[in-house]
Protein backbone atom coordinates (compact mmCIF):
# COMPACT_ATOMS: atom_id res chain seq x y z
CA UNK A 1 114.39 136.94 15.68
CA UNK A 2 116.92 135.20 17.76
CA UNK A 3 117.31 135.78 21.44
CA UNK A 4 120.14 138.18 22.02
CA UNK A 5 121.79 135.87 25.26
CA UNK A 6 124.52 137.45 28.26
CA UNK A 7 126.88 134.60 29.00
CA UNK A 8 130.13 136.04 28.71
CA UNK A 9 131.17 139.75 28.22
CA UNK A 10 132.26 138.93 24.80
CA UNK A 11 128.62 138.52 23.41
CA UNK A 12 127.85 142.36 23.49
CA UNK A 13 130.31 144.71 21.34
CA UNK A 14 132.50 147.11 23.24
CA UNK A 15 129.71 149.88 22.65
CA UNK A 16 127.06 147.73 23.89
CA UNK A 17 128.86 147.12 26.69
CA UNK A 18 129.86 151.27 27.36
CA UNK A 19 125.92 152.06 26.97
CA UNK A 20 124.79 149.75 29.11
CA UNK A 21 127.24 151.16 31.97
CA UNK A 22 126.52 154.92 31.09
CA UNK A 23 122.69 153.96 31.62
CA UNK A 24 123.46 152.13 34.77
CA UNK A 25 124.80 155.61 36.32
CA UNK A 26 121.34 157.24 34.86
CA UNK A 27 119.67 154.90 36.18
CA UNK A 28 121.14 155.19 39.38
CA UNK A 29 120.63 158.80 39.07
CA UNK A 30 117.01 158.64 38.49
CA UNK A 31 116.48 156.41 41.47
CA UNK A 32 118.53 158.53 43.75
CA UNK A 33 116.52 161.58 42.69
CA UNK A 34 112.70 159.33 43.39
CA UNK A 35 111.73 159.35 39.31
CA UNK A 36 109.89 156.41 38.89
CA UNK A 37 110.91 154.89 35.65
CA UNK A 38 109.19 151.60 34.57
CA UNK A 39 109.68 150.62 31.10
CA UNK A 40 109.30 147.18 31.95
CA UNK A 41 105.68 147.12 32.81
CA UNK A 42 103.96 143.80 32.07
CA UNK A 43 107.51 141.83 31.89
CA UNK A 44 108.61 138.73 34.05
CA UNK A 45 112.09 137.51 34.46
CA UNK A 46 112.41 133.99 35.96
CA UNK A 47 115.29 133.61 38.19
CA UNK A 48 117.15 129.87 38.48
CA UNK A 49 119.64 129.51 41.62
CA UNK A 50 121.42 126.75 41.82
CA UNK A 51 123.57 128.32 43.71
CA UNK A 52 123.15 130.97 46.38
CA UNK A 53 123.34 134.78 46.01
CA UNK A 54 122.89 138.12 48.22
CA UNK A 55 123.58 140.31 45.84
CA UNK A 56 122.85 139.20 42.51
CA UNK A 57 118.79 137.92 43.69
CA UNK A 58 118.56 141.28 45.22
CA UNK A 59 119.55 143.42 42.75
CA UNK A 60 118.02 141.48 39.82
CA UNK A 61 114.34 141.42 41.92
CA UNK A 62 115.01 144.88 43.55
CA UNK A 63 115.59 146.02 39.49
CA UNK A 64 113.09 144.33 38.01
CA UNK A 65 110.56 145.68 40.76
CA UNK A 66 111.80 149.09 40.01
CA UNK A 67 111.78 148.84 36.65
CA UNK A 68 107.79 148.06 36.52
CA UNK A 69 108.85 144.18 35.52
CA UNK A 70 108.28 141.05 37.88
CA UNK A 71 110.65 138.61 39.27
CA UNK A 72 109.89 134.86 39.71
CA UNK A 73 112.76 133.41 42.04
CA UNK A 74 113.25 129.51 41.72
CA UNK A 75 115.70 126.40 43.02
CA UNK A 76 116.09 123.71 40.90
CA UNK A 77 114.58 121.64 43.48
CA UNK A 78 111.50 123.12 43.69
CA UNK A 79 110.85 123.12 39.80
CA UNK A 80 110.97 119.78 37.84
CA UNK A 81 114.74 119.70 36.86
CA UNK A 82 115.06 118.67 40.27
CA UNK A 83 112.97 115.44 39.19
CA UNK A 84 115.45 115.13 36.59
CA UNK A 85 113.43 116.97 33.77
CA UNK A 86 116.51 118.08 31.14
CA UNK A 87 118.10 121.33 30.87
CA UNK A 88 116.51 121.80 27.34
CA UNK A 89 112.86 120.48 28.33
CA UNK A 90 112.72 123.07 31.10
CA UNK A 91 114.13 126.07 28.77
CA UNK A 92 111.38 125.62 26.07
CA UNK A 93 108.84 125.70 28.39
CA UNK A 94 110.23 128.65 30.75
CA UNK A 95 110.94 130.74 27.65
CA UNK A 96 107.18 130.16 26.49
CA UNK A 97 105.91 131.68 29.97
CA UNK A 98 108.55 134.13 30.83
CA UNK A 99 109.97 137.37 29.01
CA UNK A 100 114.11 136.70 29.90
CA UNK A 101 115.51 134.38 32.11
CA UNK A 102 118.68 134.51 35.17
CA UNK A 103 120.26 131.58 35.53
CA UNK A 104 123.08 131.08 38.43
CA UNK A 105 124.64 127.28 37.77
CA UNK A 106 127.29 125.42 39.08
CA UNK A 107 128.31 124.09 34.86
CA UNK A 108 128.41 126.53 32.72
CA UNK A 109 127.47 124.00 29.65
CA UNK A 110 124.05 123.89 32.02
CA UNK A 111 123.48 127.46 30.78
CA UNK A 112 124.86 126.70 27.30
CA UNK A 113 122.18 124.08 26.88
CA UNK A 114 119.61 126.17 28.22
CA UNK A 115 120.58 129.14 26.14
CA UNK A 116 120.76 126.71 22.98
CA UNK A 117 117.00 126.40 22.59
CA UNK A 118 115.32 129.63 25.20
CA UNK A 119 113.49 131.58 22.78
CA UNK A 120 113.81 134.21 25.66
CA UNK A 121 117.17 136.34 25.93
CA UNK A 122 119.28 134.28 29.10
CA UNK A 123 121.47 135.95 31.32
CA UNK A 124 124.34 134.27 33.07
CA UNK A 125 124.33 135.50 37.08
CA UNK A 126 127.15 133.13 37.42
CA UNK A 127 128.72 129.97 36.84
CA UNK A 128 131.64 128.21 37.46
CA UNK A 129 133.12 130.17 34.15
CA UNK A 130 132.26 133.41 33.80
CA UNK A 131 130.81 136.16 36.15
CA UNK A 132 129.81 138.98 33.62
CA UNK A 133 127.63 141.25 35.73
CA UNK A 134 129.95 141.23 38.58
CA UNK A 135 132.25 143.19 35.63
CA UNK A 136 129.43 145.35 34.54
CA UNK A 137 129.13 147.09 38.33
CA UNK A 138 133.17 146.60 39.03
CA UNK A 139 133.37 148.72 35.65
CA UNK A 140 130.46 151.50 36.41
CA UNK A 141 132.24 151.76 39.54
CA UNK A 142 135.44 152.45 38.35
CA UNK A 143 134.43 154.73 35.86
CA UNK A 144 132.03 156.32 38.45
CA UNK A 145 135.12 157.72 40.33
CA UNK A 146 138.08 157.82 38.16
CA UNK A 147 136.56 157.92 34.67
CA UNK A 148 137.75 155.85 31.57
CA UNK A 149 139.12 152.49 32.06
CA UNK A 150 141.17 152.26 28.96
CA UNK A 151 144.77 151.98 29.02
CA UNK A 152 144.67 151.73 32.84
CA UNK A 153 146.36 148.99 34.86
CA UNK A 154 144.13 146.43 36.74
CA UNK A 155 145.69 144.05 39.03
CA UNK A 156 143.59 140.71 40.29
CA UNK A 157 145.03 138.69 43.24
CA UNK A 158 144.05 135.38 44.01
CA UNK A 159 142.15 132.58 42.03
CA UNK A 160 142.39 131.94 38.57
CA UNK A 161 138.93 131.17 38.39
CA UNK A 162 135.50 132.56 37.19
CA UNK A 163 135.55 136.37 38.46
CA UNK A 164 139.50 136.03 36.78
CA UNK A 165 138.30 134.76 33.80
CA UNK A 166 135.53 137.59 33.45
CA UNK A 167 137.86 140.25 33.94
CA UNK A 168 140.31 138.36 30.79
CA UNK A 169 137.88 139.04 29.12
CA UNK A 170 136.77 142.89 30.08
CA UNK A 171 140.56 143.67 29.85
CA UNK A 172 139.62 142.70 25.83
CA UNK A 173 136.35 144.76 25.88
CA UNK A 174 137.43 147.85 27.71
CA UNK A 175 140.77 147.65 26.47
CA UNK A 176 142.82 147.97 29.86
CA UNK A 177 146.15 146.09 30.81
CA UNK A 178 145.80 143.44 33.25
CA UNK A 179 148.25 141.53 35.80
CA UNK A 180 147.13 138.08 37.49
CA UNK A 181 148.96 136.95 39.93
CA UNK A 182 148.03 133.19 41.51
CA UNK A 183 149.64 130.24 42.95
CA UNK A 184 151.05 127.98 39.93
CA UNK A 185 148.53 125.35 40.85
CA UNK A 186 145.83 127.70 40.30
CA UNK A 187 146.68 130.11 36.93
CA UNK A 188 143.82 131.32 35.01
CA UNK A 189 142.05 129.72 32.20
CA UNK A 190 145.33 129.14 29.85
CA UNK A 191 143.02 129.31 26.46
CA UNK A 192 141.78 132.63 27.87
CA UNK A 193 144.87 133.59 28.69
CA UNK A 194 146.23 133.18 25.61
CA UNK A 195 144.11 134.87 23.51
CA UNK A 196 144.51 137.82 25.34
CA UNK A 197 146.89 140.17 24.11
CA UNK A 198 146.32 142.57 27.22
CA UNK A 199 146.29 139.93 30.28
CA UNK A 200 149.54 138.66 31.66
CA UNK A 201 150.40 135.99 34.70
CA UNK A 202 153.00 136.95 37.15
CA UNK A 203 154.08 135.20 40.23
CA UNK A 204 154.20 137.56 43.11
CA UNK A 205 151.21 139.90 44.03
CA UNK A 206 153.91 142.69 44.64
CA UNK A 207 154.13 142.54 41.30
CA UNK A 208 151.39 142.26 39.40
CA UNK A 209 149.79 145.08 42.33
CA UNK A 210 153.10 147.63 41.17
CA UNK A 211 151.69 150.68 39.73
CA UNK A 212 148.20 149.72 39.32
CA UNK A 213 145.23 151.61 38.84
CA UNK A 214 142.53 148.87 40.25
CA UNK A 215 143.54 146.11 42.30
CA UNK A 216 140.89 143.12 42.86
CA UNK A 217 140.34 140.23 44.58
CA UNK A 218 138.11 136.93 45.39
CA UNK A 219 137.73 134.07 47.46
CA UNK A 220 140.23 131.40 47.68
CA UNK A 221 137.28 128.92 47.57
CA UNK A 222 134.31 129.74 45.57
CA UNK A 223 130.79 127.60 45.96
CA UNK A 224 131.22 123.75 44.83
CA UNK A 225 134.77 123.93 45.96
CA UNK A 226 134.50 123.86 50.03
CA UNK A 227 136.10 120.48 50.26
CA UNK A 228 139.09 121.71 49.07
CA UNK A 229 139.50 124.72 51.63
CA UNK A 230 142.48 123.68 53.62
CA UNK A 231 144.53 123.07 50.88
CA UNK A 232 143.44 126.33 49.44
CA UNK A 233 144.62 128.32 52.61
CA UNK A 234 147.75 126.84 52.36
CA UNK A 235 148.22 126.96 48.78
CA UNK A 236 147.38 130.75 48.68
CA UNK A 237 150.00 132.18 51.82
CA UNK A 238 151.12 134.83 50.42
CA UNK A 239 148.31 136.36 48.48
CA UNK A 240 146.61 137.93 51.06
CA UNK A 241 145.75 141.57 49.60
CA UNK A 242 146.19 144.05 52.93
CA UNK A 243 147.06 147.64 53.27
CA UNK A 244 150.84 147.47 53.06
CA UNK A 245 150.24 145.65 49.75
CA UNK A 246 147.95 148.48 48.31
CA UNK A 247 150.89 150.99 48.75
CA UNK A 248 152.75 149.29 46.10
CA UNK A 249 149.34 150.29 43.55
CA UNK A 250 149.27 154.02 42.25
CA UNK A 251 148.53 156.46 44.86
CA UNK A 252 145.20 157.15 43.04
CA UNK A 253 144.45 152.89 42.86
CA UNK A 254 141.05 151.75 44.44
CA UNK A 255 140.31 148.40 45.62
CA UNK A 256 137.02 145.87 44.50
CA UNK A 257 136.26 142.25 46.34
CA UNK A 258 132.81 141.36 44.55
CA UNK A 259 131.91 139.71 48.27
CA UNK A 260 131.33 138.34 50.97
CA UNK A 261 135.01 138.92 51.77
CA UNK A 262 136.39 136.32 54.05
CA UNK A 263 138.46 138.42 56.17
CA UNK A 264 141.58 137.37 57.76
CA UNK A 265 141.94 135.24 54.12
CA UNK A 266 141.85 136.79 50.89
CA UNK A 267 141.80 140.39 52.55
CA UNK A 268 143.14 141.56 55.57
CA UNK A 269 140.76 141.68 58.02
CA UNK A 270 140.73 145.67 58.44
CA UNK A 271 140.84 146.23 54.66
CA UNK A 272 137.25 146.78 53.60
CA UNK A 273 137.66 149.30 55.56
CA UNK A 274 140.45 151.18 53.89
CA UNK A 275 139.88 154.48 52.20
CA UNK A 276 141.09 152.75 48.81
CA UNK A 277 138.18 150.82 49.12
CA UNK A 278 135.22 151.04 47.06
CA UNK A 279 133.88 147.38 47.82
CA UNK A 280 130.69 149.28 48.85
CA UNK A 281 129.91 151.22 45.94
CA UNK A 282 130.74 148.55 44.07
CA UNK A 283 127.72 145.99 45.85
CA UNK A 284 125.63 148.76 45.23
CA UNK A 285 126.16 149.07 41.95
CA UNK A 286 124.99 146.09 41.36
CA UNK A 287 121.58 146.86 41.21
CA UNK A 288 121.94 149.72 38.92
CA UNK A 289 123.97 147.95 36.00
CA UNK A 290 121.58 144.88 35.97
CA UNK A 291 118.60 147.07 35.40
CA UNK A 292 120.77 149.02 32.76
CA UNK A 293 120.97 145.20 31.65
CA UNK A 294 117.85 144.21 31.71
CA UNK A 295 116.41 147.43 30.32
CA UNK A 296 119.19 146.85 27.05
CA UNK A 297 118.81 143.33 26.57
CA UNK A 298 114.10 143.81 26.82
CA UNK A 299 114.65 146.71 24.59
């Protein structure tokens, strides 16, 4: 049978994607109440980094721990692709030794090729593309405190990059409306864009923020793009997200940053802090849907 893979929301059906949330809150239940609960007995998951991570090593090794499973964390260069050994080369073996892999890459056509030939279901924890778990715990969390998702308005502020992209493609697969606002220079993905009959660009972040249920944010300069952070800060005046922009959002609206939150950039530097704010909930929530994950995708 071929390896069922998580690169991009779009490769689990909408009801894939609603169980796997609705077991994340069990899950989080279970733990919160001190059931131990370890399907996973006997199972490794090998965990690539190129890049670093807080909360997606932690909650994938936490999960995996809790879950009765094994976690193998490794950097490219301590394993032979930093010798040069090819993306492929490296996924045939890994898959042969390991039970489902994390991978967290720079080029997403690294985890493409990796995926291509791992007879071992892979799991994208990031890359310079998409960001699909981030959008499994933004969407547990949302759900988690205001219920359904669908038909509600989501507003992202900010770059038109990876975690942008992700949620083009959630506003498909849990059917709500989005509004990106960006500088010109940096619009989302226009192919994704597009497609997407639900996900529109405006200019202003008064805008796209009007009347919306969820309003979200990101960096202005994500890993791999550091030499570019002064023009970033002065490309993105403007889109700050602060309090006084919040009050144009529904009076029910919550707030998400998938961190770490530069303050006095993206956000304000009091705004984590604002009762709107579930940027908390949301970190923690990490941990539960990637075990709901993990549990799905090992069956």
């Amino acid at each position: 049978m071929t390896a069922k893979h998580f690169l991009s929301l779009m490769d689990f059906s909408r009801d894939d994607l609603a169980q796997i949330i609705e077991r994340a809150s069990e899950l989080k239940h279970l733990h919160a109440a001190g059931v131990h609960h370890r399907p996973l007995e006997g199972k490794t998951l090998a965990m690539i980094f190129e890049l670093k991570s807080t909360r997606t090593r932690v909650a994938f090794e936490a999960g995996m721990h809790q879950l009765g499973g094994h976690a193998i964390f490794l950097r490219p260069d301590e394993t032979q692709l930093g010798r040069g050994e090819p993306v492929g080369d490296t996924a045939r073996v890994l898959s042969s030794l390991v039970d489902i892999v994390m991978l967290r890459v720079l080029d997403h056509t690294d985890l493409n090729s990796f995926a291509a030939v791992s007879s071992v279901p892979v799991i994208n924890g990031m890359s310079n593309r998409f960001h699909p778990c981030q959008l499994l715990a933004d969407m547990q969390t949302f759900i988690e405190k205001r219920g359904s998702i669908r038909d509600q308005s989501v507003a992202f502020i900010g770059d038109g990059y990876n975690l942008c992209n992700s949620y083009m493609l959630a506003s498909d697969r849990f059917e709500f409306d989005l509004t990106i606002s960006t500088p010109p220079e940096f619009r989302p993905n226009k192919d994704l864009l597009d497609k997407n009959r639900r996900a529109h660009w405006v200019a202003t972040p008064q805008e796209a923020v009007s009347g919306a249920n969820l309003v979200v944010t990101d960096v202005w300069s994500s890993m791999g793009q550091e030499n570019q952070l002064a023009e970033r800060r002065e490309a993105f005046q403007g889109f700050q997200v602060d309090s006084n922009l919040l009050d144009h959002a529904d009076t029910n609206a919550l707030f998400m940053h998938c961190l770490p939150a530069h303050r006095g950039e993206e956000i304000s530097v009091d705004l984590l802090e604002d009762p709107r704010s579930v940027v908390w909930e949301e970190a923690g929530n990490r941990l539960h849907s990637q075990k709901a994950l993990l549990e799905f995708m090992l069956g």
